[in-house]
PDB file of N, CA and C in Angstrom:
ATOM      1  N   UNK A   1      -6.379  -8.379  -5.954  1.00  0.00           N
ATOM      2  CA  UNK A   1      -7.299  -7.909  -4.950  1.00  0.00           C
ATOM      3  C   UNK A   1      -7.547  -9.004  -3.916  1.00  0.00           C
ATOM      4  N   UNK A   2      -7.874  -9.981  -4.268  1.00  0.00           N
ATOM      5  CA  UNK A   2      -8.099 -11.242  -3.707  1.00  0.00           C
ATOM      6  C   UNK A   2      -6.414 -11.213  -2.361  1.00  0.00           C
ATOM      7  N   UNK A   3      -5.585 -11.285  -3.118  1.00  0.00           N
ATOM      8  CA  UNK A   3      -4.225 -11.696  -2.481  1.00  0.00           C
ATOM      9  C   UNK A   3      -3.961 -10.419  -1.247  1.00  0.00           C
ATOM     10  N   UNK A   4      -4.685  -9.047  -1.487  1.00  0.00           N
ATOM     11  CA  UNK A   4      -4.808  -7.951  -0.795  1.00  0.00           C
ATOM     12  C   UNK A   4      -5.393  -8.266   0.531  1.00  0.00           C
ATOM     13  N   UNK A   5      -6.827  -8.648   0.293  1.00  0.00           N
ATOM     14  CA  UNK A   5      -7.694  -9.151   1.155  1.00  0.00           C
ATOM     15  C   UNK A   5      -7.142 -10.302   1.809  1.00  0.00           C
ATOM     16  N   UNK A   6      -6.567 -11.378   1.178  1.00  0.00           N
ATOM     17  CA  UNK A   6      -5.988 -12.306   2.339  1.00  0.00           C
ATOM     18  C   UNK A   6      -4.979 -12.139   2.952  1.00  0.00           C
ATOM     19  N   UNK A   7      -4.048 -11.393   3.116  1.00  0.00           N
ATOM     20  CA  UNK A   7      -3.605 -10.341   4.015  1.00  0.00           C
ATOM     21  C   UNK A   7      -4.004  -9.895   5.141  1.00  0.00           C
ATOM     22  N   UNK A   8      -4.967  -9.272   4.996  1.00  0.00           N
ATOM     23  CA  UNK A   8      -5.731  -8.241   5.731  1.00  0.00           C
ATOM     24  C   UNK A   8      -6.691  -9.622   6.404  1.00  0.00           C
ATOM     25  N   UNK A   9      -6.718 -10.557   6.071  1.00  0.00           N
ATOM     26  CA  UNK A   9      -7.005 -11.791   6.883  1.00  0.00           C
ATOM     27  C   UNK A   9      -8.784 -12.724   6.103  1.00  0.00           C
ATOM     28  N   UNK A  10      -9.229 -11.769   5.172  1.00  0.00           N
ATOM     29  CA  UNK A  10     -10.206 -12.453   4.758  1.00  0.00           C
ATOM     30  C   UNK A  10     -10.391 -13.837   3.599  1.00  0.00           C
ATOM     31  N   UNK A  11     -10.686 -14.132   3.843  1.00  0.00           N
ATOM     32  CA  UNK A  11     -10.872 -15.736   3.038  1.00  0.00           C
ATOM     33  C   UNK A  11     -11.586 -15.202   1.615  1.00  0.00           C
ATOM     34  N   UNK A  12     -11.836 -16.227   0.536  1.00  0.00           N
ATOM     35  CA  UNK A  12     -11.821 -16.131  -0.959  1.00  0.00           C
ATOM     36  C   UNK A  12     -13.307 -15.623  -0.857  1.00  0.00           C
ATOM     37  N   UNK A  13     -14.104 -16.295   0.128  1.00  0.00           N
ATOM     38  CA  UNK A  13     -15.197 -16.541   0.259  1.00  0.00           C
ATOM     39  C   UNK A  13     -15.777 -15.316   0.862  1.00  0.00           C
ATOM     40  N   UNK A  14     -15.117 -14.393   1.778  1.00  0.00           N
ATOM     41  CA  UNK A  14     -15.896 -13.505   2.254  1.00  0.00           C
ATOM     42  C   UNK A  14     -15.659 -12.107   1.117  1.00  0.00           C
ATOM     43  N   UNK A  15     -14.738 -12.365   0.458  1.00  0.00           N
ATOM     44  CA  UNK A  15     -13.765 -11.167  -0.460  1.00  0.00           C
ATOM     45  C   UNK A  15     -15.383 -11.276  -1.419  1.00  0.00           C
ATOM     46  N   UNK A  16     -15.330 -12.565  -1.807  1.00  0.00           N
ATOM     47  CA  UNK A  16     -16.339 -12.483  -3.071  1.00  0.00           C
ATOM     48  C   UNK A  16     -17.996 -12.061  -2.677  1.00  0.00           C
ATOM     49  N   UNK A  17     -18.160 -12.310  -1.443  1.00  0.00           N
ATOM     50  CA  UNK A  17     -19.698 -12.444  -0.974  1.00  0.00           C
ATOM     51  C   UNK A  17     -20.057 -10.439  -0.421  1.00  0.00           C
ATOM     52  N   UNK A  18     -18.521 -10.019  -0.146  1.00  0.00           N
ATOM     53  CA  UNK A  18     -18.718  -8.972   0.235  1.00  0.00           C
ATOM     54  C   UNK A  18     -18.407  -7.688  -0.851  1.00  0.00           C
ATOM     55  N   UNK A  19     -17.573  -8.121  -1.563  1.00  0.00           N
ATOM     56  CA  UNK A  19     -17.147  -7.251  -2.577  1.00  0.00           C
ATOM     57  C   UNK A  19     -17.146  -7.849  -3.868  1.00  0.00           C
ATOM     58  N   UNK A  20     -18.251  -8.777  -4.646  1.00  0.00           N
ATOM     59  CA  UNK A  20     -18.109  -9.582  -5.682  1.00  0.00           C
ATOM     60  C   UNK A  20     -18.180  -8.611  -6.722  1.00  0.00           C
ATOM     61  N   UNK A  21     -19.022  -7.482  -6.705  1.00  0.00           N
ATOM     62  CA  UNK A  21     -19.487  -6.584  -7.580  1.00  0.00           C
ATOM     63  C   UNK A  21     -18.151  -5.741  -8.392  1.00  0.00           C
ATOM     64  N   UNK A  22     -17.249  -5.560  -7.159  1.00  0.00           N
ATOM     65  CA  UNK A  22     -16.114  -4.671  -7.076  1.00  0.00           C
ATOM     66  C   UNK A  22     -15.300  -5.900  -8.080  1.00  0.00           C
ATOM     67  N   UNK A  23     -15.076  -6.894  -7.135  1.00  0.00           N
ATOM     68  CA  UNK A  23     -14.039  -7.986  -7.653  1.00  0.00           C
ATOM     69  C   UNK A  23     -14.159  -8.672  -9.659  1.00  0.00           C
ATOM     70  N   UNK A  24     -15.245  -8.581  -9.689  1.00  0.00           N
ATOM     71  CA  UNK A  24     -15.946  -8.528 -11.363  1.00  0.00           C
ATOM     72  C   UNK A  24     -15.685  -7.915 -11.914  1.00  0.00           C
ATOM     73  N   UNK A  25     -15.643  -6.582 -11.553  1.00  0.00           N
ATOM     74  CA  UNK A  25     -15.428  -5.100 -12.561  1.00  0.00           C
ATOM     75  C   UNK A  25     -13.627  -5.349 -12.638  1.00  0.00           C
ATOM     76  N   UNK A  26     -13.244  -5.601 -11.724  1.00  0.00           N
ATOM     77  CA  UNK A  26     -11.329  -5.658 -11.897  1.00  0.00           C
ATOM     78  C   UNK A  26     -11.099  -6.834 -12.820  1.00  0.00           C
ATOM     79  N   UNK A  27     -12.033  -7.741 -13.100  1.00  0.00           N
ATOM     80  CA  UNK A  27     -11.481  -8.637 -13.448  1.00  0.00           C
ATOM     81  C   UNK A  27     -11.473  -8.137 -15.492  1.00  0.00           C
ATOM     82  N   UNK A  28     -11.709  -7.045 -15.597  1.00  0.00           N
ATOM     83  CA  UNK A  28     -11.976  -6.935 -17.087  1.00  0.00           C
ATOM     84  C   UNK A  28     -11.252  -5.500 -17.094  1.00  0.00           C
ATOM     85  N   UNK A  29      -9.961  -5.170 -15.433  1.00  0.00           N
ATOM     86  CA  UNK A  29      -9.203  -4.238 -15.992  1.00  0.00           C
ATOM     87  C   UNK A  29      -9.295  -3.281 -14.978  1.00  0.00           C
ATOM     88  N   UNK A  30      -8.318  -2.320 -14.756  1.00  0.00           N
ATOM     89  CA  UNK A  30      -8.533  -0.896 -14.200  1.00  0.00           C
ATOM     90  C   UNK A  30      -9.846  -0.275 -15.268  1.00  0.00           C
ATOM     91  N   UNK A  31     -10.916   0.859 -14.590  1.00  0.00           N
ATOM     92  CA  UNK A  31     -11.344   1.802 -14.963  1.00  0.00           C
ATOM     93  C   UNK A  31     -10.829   2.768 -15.897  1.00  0.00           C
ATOM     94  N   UNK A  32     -11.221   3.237 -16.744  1.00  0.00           N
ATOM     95  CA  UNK A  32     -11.077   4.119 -17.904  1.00  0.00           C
ATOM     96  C   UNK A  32     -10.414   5.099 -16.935  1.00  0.00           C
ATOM     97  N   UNK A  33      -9.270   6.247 -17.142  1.00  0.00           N
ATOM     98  CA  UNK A  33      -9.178   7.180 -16.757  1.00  0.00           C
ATOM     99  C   UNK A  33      -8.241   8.225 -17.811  1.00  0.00           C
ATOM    100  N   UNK A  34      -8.636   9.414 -17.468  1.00  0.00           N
ATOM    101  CA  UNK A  34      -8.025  10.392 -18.766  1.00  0.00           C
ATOM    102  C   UNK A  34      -6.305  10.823 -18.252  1.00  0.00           C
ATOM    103  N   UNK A  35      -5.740  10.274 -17.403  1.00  0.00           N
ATOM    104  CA  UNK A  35      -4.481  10.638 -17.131  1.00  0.00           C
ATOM    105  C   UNK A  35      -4.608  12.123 -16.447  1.00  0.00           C
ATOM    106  N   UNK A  36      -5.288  12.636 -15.792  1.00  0.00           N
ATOM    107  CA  UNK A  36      -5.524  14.221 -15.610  1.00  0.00           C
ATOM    108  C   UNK A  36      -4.490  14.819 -14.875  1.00  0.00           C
ATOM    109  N   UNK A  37      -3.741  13.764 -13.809  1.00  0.00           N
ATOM    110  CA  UNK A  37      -2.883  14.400 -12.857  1.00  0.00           C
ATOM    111  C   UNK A  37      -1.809  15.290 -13.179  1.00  0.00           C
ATOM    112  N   UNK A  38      -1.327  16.052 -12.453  1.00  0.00           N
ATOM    113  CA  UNK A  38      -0.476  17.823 -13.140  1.00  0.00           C
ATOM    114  C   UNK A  38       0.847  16.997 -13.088  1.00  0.00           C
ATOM    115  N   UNK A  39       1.181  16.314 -12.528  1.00  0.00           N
ATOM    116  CA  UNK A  39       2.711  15.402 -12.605  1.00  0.00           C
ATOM    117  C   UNK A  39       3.262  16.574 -12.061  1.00  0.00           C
ATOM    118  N   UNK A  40       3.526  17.402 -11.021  1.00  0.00           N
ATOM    119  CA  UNK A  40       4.005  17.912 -10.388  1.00  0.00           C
ATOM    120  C   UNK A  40       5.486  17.343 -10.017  1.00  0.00           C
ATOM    121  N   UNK A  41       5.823  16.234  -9.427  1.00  0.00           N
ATOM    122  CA  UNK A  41       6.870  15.880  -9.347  1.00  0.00           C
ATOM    123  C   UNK A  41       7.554  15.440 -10.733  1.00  0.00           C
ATOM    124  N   UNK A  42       7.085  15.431 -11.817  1.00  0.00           N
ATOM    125  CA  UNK A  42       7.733  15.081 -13.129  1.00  0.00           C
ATOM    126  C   UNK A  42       8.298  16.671 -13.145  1.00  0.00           C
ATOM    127  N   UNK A  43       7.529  17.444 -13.097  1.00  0.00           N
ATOM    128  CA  UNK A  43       8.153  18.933 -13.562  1.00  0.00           C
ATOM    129  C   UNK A  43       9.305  19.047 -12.939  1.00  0.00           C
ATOM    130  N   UNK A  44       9.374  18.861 -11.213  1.00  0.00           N
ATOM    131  CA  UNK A  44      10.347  19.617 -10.632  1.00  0.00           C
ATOM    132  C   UNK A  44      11.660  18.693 -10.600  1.00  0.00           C
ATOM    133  N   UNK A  45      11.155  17.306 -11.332  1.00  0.00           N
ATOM    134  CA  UNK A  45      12.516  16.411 -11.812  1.00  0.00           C
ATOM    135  C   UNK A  45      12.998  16.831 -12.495  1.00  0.00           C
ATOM    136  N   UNK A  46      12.163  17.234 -13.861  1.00  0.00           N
ATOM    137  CA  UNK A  46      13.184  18.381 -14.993  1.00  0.00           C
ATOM    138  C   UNK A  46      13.388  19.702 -14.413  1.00  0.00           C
ATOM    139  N   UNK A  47      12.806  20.612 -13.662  1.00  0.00           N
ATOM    140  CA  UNK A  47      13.341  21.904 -13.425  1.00  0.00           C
ATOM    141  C   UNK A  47      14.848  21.549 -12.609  1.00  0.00           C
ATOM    142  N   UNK A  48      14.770  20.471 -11.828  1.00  0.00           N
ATOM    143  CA  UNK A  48      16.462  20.214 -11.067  1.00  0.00           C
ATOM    144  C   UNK A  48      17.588  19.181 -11.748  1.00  0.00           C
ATOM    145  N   UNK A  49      16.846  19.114 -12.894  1.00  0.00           N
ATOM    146  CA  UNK A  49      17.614  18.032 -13.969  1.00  0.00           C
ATOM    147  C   UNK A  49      17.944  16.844 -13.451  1.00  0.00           C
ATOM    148  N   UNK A  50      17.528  16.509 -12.288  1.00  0.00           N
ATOM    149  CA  UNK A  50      17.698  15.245 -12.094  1.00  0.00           C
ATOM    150  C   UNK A  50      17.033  13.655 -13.288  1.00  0.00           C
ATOM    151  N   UNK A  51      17.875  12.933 -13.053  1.00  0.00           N
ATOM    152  CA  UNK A  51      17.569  11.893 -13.753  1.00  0.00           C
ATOM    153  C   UNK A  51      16.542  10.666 -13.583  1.00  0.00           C
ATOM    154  N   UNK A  52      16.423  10.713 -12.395  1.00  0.00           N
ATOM    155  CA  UNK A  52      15.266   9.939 -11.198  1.00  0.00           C
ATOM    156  C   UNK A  52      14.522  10.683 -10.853  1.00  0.00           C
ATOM    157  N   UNK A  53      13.063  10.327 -11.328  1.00  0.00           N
ATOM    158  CA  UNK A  53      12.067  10.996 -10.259  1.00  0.00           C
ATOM    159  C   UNK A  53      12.767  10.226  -8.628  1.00  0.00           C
ATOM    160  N   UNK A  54      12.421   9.620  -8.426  1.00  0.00           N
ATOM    161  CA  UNK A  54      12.978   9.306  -6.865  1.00  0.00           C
ATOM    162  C   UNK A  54      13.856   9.958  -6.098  1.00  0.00           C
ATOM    163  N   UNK A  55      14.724  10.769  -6.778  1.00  0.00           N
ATOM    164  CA  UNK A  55      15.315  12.346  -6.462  1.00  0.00           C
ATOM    165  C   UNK A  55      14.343  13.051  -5.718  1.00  0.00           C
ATOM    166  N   UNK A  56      13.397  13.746  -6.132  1.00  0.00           N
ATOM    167  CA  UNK A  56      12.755  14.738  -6.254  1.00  0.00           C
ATOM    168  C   UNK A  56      11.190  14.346  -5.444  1.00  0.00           C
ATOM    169  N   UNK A  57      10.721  12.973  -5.753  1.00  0.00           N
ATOM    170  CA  UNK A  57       9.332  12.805  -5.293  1.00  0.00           C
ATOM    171  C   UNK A  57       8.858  13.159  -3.367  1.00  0.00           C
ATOM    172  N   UNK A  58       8.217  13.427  -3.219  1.00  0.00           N
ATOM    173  CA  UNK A  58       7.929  14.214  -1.604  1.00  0.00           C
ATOM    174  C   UNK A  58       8.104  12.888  -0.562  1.00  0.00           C
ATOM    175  N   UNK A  59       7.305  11.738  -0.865  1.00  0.00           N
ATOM    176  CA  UNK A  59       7.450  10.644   0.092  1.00  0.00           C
ATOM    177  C   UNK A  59       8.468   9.209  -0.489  1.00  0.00           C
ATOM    178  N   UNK A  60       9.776   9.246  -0.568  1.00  0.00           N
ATOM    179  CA  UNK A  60       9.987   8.094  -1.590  1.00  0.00           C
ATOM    180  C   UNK A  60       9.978   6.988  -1.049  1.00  0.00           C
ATOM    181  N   UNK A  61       9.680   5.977  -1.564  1.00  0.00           N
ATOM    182  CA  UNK A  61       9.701   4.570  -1.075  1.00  0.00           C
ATOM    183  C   UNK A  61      10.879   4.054  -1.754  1.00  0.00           C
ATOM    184  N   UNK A  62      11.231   2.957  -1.273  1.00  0.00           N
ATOM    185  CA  UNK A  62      11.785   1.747  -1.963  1.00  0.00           C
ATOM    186  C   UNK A  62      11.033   0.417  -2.764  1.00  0.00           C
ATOM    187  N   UNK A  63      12.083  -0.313  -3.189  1.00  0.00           N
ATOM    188  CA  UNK A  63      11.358  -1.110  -4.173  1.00  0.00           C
ATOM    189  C   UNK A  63      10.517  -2.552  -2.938  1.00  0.00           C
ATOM    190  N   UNK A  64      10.358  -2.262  -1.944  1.00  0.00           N
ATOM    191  CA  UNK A  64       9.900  -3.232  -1.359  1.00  0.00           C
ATOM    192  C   UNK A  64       8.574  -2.313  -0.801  1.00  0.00           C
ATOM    193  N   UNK A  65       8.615  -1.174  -1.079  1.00  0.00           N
ATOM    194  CA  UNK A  65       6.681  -0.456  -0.194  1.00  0.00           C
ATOM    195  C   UNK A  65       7.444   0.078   0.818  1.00  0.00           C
ATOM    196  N   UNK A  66       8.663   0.169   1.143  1.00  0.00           N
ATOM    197  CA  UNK A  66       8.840   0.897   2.728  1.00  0.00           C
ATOM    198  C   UNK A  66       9.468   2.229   2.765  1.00  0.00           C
ATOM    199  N   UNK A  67       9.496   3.107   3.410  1.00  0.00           N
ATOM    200  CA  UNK A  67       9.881   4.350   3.593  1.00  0.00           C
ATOM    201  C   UNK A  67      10.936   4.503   4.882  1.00  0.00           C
ATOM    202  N   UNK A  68      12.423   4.082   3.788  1.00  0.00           N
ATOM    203  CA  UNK A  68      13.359   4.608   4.842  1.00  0.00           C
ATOM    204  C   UNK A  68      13.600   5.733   5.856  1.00  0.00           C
ATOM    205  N   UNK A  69      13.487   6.446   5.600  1.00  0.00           N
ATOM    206  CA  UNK A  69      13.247   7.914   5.908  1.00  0.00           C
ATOM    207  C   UNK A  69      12.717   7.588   7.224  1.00  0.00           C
ATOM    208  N   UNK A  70      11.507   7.074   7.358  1.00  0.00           N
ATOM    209  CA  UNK A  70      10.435   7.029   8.819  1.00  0.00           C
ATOM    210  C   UNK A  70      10.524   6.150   9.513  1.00  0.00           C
ATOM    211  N   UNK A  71      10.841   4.692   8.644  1.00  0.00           N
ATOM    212  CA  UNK A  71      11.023   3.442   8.875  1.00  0.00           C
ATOM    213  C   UNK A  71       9.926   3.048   9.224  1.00  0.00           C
ATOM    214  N   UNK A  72       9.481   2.986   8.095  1.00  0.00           N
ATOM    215  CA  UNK A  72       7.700   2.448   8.222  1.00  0.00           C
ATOM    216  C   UNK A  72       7.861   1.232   6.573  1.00  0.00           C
ATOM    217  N   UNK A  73       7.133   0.241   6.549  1.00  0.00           N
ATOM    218  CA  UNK A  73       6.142   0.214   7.570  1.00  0.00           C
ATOM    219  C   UNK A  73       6.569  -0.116   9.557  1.00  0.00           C
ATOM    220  N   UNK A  74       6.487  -0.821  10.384  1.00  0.00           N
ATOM    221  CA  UNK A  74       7.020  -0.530  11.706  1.00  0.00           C
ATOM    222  C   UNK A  74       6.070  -1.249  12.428  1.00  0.00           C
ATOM    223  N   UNK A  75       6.780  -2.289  13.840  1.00  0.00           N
ATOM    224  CA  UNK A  75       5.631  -2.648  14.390  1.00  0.00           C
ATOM    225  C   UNK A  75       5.265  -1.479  15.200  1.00  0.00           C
ATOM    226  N   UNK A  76       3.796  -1.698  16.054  1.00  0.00           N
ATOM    227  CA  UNK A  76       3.237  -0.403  16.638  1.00  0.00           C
ATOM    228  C   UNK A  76       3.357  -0.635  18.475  1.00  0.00           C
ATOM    229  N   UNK A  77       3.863  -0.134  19.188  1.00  0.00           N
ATOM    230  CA  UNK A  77       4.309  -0.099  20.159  1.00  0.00           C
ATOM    231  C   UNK A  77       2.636  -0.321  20.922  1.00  0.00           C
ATOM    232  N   UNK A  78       2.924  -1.262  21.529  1.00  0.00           N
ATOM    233  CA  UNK A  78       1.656  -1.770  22.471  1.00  0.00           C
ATOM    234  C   UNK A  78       1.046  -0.991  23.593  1.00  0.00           C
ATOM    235  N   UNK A  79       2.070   0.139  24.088  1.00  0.00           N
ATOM    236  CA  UNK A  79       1.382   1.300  24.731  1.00  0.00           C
ATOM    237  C   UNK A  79       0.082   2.238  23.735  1.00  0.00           C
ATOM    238  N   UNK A  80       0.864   2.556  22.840  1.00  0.00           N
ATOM    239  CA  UNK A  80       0.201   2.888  21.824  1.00  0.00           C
ATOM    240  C   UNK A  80      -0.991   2.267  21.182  1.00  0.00           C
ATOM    241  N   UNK A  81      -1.086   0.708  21.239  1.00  0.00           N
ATOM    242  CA  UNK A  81      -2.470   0.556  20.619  1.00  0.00           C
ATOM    243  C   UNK A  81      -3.461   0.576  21.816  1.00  0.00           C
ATOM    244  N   UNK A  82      -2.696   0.066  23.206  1.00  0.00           N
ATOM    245  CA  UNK A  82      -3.897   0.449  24.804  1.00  0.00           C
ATOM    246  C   UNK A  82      -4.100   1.658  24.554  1.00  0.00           C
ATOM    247  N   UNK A  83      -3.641   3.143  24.126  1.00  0.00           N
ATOM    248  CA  UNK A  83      -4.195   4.059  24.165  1.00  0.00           C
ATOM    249  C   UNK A  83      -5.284   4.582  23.146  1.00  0.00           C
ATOM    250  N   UNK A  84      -5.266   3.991  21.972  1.00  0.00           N
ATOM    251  CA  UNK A  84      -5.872   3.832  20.780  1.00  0.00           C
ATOM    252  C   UNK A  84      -7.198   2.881  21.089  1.00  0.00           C
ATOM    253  N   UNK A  85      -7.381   1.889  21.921  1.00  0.00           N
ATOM    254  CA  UNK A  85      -8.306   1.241  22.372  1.00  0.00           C
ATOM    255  C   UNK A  85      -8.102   0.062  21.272  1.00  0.00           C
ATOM    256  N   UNK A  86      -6.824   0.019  20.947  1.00  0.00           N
ATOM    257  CA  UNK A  86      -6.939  -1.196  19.411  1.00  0.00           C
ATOM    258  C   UNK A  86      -6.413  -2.371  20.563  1.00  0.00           C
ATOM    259  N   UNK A  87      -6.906  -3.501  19.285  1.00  0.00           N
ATOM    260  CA  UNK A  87      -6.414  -5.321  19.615  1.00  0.00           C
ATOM    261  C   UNK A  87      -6.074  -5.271  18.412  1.00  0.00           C
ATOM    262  N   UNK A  88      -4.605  -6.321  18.151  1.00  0.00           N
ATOM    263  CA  UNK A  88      -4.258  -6.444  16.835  1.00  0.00           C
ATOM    264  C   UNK A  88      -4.597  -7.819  16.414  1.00  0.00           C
ATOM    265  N   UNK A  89      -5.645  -8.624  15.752  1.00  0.00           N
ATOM    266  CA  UNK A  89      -5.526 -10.146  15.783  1.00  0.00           C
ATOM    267  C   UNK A  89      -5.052 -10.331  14.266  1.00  0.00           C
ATOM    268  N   UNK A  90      -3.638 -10.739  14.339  1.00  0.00           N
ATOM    269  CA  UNK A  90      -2.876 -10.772  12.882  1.00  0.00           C
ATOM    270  C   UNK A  90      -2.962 -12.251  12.968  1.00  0.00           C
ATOM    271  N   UNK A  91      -2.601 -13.120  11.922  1.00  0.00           N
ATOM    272  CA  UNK A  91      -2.142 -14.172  11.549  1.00  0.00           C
ATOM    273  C   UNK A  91      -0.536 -14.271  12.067  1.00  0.00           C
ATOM    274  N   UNK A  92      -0.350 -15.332  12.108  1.00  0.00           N
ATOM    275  CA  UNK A  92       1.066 -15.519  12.547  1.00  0.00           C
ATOM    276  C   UNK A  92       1.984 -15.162  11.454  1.00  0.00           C
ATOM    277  N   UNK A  93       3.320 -14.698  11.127  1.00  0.00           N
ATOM    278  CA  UNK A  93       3.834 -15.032  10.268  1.00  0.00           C
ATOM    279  C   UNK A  93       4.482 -16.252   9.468  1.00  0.00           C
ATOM    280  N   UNK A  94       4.413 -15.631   8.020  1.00  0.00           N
ATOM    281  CA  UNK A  94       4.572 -16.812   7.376  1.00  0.00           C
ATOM    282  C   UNK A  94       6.597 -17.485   7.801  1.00  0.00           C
ATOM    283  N   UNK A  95       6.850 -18.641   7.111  1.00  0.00           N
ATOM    284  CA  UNK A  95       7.912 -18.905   7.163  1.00  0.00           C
ATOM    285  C   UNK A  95       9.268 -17.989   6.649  1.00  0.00           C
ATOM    286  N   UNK A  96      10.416 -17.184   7.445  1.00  0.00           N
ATOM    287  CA  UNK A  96      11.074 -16.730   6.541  1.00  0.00           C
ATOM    288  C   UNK A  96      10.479 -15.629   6.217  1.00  0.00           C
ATOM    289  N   UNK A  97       9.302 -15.072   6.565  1.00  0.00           N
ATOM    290  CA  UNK A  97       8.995 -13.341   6.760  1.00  0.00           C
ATOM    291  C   UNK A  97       9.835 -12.272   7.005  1.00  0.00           C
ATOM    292  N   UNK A  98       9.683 -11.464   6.442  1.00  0.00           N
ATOM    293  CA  UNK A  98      10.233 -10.625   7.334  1.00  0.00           C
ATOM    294  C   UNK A  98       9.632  -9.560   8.579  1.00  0.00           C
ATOM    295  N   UNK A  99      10.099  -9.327   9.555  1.00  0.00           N
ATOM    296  CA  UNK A  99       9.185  -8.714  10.668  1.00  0.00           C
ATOM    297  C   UNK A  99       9.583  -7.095  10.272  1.00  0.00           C
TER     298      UNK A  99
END
């Protein structure tokens, strides 16, 4: 979570002062949950016998978070954030990033 947040550009210090409550509870684990979801895409992996969910799943990614398909993630075209009314203030990249 911590490594999430410094990303997204916040320091150790604001992660903990702003979300310490949150950051405590993770530290003793994900939340209890009963598994409830219908696995919808598990079914229609076996109804087409495929061997990979990644066959079958609606949005697939790759093993790096990105979605060939759209080619996202993507930088955002600067017309586009003047029309959005956005400023982007990122950190520079690191060494050997990839853009």
């Amino acid at each position: 979570m911590i490594k999430a947040f410094e990303i997204a550009g916040y320091t150790r210090e604001d992660v903990e002062a702003r979300f310490g409550a949150l950051l405590n509870a993770f530290r003793y684990g994900a939340p209890p949950h009963g598994g409830a979801a219908p696995g919808i895409d598990r079914i229609v992996m076996l109804l087409a016998d495929e061997p990979n969910i990644r066959e079958v799943i609606l949005f697939p990614l790759n093993q790096q978070g990105e979605d060939l398909l759209m080619g996202a993630p993507a930088p955002v075209p600067p017309e586009r954030l003047r029309e959005l009314s956005l400023k982007l203030d990122l950190p520079p990249p690191k060494e050997g990033a990839k853009l």
